[in-house]
Structures are given as structure tokens and as C-alpha cells.
N, C-alpha and C. Protein backbone atom coordinates (compact mmCIF):
# COMPACT_ATOMS: atom_id res chain seq x y z
N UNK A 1 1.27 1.40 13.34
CA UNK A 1 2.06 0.74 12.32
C UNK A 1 3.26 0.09 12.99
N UNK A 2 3.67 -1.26 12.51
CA UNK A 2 4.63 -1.87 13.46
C UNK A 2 5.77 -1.45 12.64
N UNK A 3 6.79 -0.85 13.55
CA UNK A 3 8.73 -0.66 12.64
C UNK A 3 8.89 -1.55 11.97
N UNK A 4 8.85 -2.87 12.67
CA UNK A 4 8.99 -4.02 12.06
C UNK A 4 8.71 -3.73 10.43
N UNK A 5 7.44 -3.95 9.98
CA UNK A 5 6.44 -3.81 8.94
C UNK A 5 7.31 -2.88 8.41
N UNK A 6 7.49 -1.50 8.81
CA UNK A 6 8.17 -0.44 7.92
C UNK A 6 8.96 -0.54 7.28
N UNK A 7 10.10 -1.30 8.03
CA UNK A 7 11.34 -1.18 7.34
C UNK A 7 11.61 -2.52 6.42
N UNK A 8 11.00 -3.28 6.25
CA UNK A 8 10.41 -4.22 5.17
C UNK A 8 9.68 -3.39 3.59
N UNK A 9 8.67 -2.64 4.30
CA UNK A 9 7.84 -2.46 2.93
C UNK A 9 8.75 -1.12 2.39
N UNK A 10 8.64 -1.25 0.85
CA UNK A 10 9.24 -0.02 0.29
C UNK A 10 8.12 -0.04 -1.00
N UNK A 11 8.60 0.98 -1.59
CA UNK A 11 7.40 1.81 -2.95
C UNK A 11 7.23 0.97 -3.68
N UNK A 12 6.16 0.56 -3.89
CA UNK A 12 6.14 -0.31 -5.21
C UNK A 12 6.81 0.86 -6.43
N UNK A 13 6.65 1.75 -6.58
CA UNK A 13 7.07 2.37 -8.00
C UNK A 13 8.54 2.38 -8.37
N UNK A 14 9.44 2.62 -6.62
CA UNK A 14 10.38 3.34 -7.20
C UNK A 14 11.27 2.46 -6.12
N UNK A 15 11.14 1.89 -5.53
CA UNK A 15 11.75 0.89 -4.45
C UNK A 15 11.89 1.73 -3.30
N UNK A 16 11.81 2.80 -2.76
CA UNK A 16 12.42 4.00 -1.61
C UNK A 16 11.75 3.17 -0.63
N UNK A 17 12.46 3.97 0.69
CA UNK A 17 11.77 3.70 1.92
C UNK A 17 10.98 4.55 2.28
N UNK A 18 9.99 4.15 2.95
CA UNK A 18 8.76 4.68 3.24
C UNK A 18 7.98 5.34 4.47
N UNK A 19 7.37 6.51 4.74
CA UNK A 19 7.67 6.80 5.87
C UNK A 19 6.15 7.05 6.70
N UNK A 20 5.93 6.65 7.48
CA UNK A 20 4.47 6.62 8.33
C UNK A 20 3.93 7.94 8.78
N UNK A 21 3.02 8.39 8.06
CA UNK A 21 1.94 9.14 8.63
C UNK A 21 0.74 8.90 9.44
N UNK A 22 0.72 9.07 10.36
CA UNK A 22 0.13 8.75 11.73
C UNK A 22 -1.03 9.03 11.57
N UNK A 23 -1.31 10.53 11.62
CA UNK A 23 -2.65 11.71 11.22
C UNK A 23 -3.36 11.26 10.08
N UNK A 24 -2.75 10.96 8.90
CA UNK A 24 -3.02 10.86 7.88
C UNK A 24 -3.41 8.99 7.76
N UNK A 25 -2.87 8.24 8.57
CA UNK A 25 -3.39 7.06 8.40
C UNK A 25 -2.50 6.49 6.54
N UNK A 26 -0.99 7.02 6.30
CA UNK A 26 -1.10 6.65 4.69
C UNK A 26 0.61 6.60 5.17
N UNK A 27 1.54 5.86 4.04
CA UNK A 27 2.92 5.63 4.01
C UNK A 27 3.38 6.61 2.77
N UNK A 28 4.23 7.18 3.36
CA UNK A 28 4.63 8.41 2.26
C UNK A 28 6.09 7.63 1.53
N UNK A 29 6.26 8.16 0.37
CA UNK A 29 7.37 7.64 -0.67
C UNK A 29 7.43 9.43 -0.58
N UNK A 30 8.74 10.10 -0.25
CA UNK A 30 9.04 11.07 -0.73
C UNK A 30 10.00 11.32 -2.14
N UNK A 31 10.41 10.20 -2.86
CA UNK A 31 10.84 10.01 -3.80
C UNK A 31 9.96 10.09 -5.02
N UNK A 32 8.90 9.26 -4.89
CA UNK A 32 7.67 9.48 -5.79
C UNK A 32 6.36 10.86 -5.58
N UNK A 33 6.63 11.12 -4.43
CA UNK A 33 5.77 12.04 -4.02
C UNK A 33 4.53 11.00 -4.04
N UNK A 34 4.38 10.44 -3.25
CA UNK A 34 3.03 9.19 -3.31
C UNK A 34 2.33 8.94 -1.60
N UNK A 35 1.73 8.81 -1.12
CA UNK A 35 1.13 8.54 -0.19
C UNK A 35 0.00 7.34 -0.49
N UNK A 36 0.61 6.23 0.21
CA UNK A 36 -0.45 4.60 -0.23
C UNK A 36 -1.18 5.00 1.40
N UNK A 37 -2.46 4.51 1.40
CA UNK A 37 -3.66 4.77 2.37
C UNK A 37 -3.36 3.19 2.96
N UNK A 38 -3.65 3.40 4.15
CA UNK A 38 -3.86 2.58 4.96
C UNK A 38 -5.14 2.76 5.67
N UNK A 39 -5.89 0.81 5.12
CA UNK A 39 -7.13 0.50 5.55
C UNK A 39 -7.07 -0.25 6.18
N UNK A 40 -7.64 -0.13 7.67
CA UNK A 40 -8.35 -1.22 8.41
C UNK A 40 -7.08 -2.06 9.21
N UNK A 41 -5.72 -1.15 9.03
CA UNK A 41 -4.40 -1.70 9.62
C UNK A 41 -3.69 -2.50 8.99
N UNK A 42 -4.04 -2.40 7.25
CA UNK A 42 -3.87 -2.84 6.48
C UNK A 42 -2.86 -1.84 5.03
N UNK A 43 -1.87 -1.77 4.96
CA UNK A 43 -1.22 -0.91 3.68
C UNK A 43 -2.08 -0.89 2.36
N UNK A 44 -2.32 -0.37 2.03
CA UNK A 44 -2.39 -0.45 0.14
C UNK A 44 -1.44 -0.02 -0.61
N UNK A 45 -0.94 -1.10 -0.71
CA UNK A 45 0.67 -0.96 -2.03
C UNK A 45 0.24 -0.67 -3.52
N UNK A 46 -0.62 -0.09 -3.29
CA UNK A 46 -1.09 0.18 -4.94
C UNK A 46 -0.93 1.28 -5.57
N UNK A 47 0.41 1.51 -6.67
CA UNK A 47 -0.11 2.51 -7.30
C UNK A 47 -0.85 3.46 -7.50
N UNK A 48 -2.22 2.59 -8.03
CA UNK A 48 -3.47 2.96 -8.46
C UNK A 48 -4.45 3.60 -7.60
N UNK A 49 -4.00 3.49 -6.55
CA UNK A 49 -4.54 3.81 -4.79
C UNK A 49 -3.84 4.80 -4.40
N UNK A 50 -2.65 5.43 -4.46
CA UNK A 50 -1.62 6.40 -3.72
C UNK A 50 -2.42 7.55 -4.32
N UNK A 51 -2.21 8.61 -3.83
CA UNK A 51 -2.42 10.01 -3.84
C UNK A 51 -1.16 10.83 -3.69
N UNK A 52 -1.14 11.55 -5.37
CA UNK A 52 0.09 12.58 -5.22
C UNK A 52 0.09 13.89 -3.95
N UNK A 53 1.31 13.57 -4.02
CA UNK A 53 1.75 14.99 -2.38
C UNK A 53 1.99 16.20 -3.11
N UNK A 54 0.86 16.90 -2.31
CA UNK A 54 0.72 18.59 -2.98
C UNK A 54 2.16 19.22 -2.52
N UNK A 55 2.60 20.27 -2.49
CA UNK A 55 3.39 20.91 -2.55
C UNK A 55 4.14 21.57 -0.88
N UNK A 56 2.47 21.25 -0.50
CA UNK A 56 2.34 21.91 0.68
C UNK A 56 3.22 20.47 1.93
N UNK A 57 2.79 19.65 1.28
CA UNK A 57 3.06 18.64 2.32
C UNK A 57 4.27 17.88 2.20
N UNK A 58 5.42 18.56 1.43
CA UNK A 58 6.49 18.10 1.21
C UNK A 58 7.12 18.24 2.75
């Protein structure tokens, strides 16, 4: 993931900054508790696409 890129994109839901999971291949919003997946070196800013953060992975 380029810094560059990072510090540009923020949550679609909630505006926060966003933070790169490597392992996980996904951009975490710890504000929303949201993780958007990243395909193909590509973000998915979607809502509808994020996966809530269990408890464990705070």
C-alpha cells in the first residue's frame, strides 16, 4: 500500500483516518470499527463491502 494513497483516503462513513493491514490485505477505520478489503491492489471504499471488527481485533 503506498503512504502516499493512505494518507489521502479516509472512511467513507465517518471521515477518520485509516490504517493498513498488511496480513489482512484490508484498511481499518478504528472509529467505525470497519475494515474495507483490498482487491487486486485496489481499496474497496464501500460500506457495503467492510467487515465489522470483532472485539478481539481492536
Amino acid at each position: 500500500m503506498d503512504k502516499t494513497l493512505l494518507t489521502i483516503l479516509a472512511c467513507p462513513s465517518c471521515k477518520s483516518s485509516l490504517s493498513y493491514q498488511k496480513s489482512e490485505q484490508e484498511l481499518v477505520c478504528k472509529a467505525c470499527r470497519l475494515a474495507y478489503p483490498i482487491r487486486d491492489d485496489i481499496p474497496v471504499m464501500l460500506v457495503e463491502e467492510a467487515r465489522e471488527l470483532t472485539a478481539e481485533e481492536d
